[in-house]
Protein backbone atom coordinates (compact mmCIF):
# COMPACT_ATOMS: atom_id res chain seq x y z
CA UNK A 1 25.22 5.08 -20.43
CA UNK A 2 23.77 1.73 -20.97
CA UNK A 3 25.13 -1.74 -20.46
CA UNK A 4 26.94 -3.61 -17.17
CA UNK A 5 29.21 -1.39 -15.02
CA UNK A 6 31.61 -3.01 -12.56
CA UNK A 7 31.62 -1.17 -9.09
CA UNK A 8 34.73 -2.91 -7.71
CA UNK A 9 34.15 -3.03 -4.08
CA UNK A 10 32.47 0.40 -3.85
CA UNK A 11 28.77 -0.91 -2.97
CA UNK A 12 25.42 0.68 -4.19
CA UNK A 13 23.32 2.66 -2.73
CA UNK A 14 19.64 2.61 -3.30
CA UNK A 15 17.53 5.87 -3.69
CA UNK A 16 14.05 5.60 -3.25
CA UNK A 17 12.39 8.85 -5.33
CA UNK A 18 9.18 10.15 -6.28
CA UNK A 19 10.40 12.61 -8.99
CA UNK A 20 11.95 9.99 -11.67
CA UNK A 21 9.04 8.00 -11.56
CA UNK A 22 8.50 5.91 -13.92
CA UNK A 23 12.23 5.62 -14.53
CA UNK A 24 15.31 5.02 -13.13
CA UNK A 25 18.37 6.52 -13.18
CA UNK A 26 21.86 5.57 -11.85
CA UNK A 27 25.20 7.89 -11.11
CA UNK A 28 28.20 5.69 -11.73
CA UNK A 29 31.18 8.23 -12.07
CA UNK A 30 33.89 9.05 -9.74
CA UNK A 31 34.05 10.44 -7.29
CA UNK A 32 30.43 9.83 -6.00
CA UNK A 33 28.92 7.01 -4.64
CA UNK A 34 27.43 4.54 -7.10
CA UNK A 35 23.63 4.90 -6.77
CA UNK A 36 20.75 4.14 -8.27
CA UNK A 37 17.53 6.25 -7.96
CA UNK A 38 14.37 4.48 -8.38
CA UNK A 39 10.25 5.16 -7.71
CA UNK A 40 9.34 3.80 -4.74
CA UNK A 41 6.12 1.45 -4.65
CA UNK A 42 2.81 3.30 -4.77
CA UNK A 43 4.47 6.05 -6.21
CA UNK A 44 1.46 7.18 -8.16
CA UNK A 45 -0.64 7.40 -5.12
CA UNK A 46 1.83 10.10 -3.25
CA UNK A 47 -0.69 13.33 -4.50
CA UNK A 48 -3.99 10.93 -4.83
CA UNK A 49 -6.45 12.72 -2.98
CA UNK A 50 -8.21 10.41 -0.59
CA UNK A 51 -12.27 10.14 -0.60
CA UNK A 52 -12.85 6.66 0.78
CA UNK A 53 -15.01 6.41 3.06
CA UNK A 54 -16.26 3.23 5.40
CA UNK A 55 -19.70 2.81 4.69
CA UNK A 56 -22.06 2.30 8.16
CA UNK A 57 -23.24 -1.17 6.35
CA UNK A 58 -19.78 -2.38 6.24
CA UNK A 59 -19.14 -1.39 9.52
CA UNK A 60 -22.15 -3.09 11.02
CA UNK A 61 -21.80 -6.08 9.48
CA UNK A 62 -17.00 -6.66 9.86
CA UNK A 63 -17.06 -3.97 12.74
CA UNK A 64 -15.61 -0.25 12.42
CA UNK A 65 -11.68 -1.53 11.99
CA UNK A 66 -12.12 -4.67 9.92
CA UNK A 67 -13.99 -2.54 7.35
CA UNK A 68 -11.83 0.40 7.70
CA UNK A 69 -9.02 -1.67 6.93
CA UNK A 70 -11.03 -3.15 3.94
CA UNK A 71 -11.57 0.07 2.65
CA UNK A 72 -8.17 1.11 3.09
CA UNK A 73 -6.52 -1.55 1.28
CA UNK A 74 -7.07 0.58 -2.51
CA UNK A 75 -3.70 -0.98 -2.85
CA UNK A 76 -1.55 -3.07 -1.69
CA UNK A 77 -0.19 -2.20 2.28
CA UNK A 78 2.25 -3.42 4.93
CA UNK A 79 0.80 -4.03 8.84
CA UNK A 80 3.13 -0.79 9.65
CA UNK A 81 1.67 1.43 6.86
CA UNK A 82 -2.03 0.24 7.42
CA UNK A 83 -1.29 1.27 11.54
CA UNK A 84 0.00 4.69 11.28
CA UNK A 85 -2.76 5.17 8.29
CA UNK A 86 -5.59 4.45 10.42
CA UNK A 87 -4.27 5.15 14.05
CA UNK A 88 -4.45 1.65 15.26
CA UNK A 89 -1.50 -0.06 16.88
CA UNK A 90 0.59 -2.63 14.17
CA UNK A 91 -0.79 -5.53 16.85
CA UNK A 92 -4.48 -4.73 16.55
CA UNK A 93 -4.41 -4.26 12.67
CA UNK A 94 -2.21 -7.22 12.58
CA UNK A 95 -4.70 -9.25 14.23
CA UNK A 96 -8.01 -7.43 12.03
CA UNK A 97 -6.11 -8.63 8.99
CA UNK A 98 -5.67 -12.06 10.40
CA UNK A 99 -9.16 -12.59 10.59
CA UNK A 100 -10.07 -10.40 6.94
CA UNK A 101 -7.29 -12.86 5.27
CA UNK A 102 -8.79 -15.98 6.86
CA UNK A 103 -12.57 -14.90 5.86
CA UNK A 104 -10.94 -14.91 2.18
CA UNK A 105 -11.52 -11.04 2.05
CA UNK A 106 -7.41 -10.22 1.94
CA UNK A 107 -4.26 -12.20 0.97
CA UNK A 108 -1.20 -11.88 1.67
CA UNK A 109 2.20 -11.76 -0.05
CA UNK A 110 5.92 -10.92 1.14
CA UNK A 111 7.63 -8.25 -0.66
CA UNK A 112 11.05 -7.95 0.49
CA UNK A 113 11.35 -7.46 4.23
CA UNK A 114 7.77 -7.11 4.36
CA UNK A 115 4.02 -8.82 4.13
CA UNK A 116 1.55 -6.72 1.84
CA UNK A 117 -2.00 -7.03 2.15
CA UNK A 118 -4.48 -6.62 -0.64
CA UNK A 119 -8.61 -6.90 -1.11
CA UNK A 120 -9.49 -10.46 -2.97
CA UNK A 121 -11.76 -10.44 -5.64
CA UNK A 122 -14.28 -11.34 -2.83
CA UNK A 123 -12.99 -8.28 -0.53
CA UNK A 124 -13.69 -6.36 -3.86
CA UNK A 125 -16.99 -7.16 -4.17
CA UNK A 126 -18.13 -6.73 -0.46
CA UNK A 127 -16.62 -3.36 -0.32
CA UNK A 128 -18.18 -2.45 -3.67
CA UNK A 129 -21.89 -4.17 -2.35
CA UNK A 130 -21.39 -2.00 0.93
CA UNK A 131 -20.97 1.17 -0.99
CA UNK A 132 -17.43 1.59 1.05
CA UNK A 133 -14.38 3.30 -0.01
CA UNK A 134 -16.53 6.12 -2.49
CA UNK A 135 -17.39 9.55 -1.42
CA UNK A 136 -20.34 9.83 0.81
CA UNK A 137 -23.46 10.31 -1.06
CA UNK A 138 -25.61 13.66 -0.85
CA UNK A 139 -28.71 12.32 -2.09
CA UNK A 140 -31.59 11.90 0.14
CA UNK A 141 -33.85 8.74 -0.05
């Protein structure tokens, strides 16, 4: 059913789902409780198979976490999801993207209740320079 549906007084509840993505669908009807299902953000990454790496150039040149974070940051991430990603604490990645934002290699944007962090154009290009966040190579120089 399309079109505006008054719930007089009986709230809505929000349903975060990977299985209607892209849509989203809403139960309306007595007797349940109004709800709307929709695909949570970075839905399309839930079975992407991870192969970044963090390339030793990268890391000598940032440090191991700054560039792991860099590499990391394939899309857009909260402090929280960043920390339990990598195994550092919320503080110490908090601080890491402090210094990646002010460098002009992240920004930053509230979403919500939250701050996501992304790679800059610039962020781009030094991970893509470094050879970070691709598959380590097996060719032999």
């Amino acid at each position: 059913m399309r079109g505006a549906r008054r719930l007089d007084g009986r709230g809505l509840l929000l349903v975060p789902s990977a299985f209607v993505w892209p849509r989203v669908f809403s139960v309306l009807d007595e007797p349940w409780q109004p709800s709307l299902r929709y695909p949570p953000r970075a839905v399309a990454m839930l079975w992407h198979r991870r192969s970044a790496t963090v390339s030793d150039a990268l890391a000598g040149v940032l440090g191991r976490s700054r560039a792991t974070l860099l590499t990391e940051l394939t899309a857009p991430a909260s402090t929280t999801g960043l920390a339990r990603r990598t195994g550092m604490t919320p503080g110490g990645v908090s601080q890491h993207l402090t210094a990646l934002r002010t460098a002009g290699l992240v920004s930053a944007h509230r979403a919500g209740r939250e701050v996501l962090y992304a790679r800059t154009r610039t962020g781009e290009n030094v991970v893509e320079a470094a050879g970070a966040g691709s598959p380590p190579s097996t060719a032999h120089a």
